[in-house]
N, C-alpha and C. Protein backbone atom coordinates (compact mmCIF):
# COMPACT_ATOMS: atom_id res chain seq x y z
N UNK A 1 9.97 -21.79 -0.83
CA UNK A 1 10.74 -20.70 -1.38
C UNK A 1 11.57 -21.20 -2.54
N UNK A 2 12.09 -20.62 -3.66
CA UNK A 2 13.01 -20.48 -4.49
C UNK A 2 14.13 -20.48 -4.27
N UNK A 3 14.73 -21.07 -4.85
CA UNK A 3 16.15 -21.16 -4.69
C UNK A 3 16.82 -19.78 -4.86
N UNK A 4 16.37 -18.58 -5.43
CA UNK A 4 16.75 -17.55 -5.28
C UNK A 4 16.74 -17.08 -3.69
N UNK A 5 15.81 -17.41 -3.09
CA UNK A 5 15.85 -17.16 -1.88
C UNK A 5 16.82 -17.96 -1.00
N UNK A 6 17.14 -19.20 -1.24
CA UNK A 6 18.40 -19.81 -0.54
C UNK A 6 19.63 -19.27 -0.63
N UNK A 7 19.59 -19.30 -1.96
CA UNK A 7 21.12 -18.68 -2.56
C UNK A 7 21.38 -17.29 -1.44
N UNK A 8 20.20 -16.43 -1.53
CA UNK A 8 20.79 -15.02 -0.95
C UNK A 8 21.12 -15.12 0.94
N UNK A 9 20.41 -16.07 1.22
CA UNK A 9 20.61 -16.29 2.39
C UNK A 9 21.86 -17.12 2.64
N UNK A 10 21.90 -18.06 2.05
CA UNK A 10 23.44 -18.85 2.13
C UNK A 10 23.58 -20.43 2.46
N UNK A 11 22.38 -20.46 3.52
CA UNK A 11 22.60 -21.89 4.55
C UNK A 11 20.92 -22.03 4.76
N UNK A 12 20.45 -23.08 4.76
CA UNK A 12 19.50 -23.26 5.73
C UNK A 12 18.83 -23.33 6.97
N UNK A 13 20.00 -22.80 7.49
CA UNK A 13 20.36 -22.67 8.54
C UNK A 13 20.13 -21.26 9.27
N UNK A 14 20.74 -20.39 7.94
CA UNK A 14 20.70 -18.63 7.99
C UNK A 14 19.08 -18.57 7.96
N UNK A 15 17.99 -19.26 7.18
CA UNK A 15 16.87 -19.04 7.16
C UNK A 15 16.25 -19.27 8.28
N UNK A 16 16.34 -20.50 8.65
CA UNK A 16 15.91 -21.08 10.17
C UNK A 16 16.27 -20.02 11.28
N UNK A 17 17.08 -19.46 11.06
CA UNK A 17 17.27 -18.50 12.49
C UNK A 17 16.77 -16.95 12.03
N UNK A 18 16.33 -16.82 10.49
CA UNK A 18 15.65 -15.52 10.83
C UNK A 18 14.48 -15.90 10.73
N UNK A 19 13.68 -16.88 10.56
CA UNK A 19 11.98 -17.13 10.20
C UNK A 19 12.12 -17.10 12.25
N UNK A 20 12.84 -17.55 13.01
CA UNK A 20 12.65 -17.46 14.96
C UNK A 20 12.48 -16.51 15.07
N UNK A 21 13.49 -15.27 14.42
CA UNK A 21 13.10 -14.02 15.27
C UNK A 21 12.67 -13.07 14.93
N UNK A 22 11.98 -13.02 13.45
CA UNK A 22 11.32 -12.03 12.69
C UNK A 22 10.13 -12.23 13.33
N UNK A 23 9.31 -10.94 13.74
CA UNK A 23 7.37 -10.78 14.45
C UNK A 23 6.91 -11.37 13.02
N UNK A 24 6.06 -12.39 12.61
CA UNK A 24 5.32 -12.59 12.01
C UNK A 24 3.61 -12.81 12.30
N UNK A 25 2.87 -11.68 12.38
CA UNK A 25 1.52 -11.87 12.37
C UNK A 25 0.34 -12.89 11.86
N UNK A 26 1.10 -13.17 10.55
CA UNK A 26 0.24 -14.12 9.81
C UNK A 26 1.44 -14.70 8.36
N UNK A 27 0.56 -15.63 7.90
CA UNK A 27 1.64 -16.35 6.47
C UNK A 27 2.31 -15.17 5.52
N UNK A 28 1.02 -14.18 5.64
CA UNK A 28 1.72 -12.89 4.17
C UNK A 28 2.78 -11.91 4.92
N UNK A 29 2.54 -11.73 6.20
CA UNK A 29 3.74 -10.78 6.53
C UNK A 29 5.09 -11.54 6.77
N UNK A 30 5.32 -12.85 7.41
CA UNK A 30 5.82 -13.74 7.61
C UNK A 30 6.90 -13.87 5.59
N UNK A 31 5.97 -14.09 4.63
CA UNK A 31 6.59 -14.46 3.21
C UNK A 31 7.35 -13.00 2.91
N UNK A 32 6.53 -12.22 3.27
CA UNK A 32 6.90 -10.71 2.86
C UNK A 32 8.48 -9.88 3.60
N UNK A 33 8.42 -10.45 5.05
CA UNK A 33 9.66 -10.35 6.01
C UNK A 33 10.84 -11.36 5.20
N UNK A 34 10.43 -12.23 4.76
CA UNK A 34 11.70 -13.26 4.55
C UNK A 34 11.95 -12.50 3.18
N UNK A 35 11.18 -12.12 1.76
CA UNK A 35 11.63 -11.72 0.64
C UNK A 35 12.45 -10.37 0.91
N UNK A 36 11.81 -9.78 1.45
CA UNK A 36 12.53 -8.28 1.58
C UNK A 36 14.18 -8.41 2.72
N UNK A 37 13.79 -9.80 3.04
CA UNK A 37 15.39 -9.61 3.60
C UNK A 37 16.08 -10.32 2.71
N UNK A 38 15.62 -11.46 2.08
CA UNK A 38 16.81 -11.95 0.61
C UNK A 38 16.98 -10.99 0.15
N UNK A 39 16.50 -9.82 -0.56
CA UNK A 39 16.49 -8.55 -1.21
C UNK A 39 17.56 -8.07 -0.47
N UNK A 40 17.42 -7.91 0.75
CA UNK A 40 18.37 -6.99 0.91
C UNK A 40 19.45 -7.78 1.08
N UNK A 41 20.14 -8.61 1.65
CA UNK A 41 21.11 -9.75 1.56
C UNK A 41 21.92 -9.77 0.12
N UNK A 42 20.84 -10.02 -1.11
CA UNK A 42 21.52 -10.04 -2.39
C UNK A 42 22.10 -8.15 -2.88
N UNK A 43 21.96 -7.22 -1.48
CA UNK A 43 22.83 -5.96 -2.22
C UNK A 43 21.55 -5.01 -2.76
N UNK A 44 20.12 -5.28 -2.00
CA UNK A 44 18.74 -4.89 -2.52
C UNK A 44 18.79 -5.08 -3.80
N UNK A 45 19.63 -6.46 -4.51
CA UNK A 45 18.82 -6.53 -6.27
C UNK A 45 18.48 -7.75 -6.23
N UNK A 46 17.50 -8.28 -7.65
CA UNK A 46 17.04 -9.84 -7.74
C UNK A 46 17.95 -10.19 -8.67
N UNK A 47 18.47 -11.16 -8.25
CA UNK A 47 19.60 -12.02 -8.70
C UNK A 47 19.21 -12.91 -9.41
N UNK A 48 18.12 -13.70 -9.21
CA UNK A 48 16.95 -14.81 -9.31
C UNK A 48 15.74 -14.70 -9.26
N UNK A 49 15.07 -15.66 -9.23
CA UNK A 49 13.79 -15.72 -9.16
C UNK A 49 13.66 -16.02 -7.56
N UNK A 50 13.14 -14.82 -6.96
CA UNK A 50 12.94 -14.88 -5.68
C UNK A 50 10.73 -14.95 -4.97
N UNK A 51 10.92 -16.03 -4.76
CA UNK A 51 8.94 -16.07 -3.98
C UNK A 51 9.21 -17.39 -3.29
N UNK A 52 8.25 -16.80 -2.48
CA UNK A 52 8.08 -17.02 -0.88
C UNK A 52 6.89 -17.46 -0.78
N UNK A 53 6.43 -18.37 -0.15
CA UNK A 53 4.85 -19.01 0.31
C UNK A 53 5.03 -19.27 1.63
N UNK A 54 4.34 -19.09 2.31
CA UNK A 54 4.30 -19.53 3.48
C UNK A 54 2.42 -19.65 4.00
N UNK A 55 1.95 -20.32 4.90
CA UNK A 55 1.32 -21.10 4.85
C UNK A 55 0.73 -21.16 6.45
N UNK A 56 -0.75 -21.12 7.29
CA UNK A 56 -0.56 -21.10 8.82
C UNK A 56 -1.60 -22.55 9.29
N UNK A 57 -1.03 -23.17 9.67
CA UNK A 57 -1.63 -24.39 10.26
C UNK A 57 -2.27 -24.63 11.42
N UNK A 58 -3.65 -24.83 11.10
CA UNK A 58 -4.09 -24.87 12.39
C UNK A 58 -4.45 -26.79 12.66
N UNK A 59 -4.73 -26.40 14.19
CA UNK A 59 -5.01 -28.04 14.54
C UNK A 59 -6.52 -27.95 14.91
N UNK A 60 -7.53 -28.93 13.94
CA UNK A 60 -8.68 -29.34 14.54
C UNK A 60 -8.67 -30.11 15.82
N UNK A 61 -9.76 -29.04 16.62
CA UNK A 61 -10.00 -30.16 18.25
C UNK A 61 -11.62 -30.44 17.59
N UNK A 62 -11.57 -31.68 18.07
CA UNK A 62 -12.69 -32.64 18.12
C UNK A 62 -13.52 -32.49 19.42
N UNK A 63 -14.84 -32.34 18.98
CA UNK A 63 -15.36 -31.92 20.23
C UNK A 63 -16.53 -33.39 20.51
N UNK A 64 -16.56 -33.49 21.63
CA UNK A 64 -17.16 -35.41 21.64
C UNK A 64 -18.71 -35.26 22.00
């Protein structure tokens, strides 16, 4: 994320505890939940340059 997106949130901390309890389905609703709440945080305006990536990791199992 952008530092526009830190700024509106405040702490890293403030982010860490809404990426726990926002439903995220997948990486795009997940990026899309976090922008639209900096948005609204900054007073619903862009202050900055606000984008979001987020990203879903999976683990290869090895099959023998």
């Amino acid at each position: 994320m952008t530092d526009g997106i830190a700024d509106a949130f405040g702490s890293s901390g403030d982010i860490i505890d809404f990426i726990r309890v926002v439903p995220a389905l997948n990486p795009q609703s997940l990026a899309d939940e976090v922008l639209k709440k900096a948005i609204e945080l900054n007073g619903e305006s862009r202050k900055d340059d606000m984008t979001v990536l987020a990203v879903r990791i999976f683990k290869t199992v090895q099959s023998a």
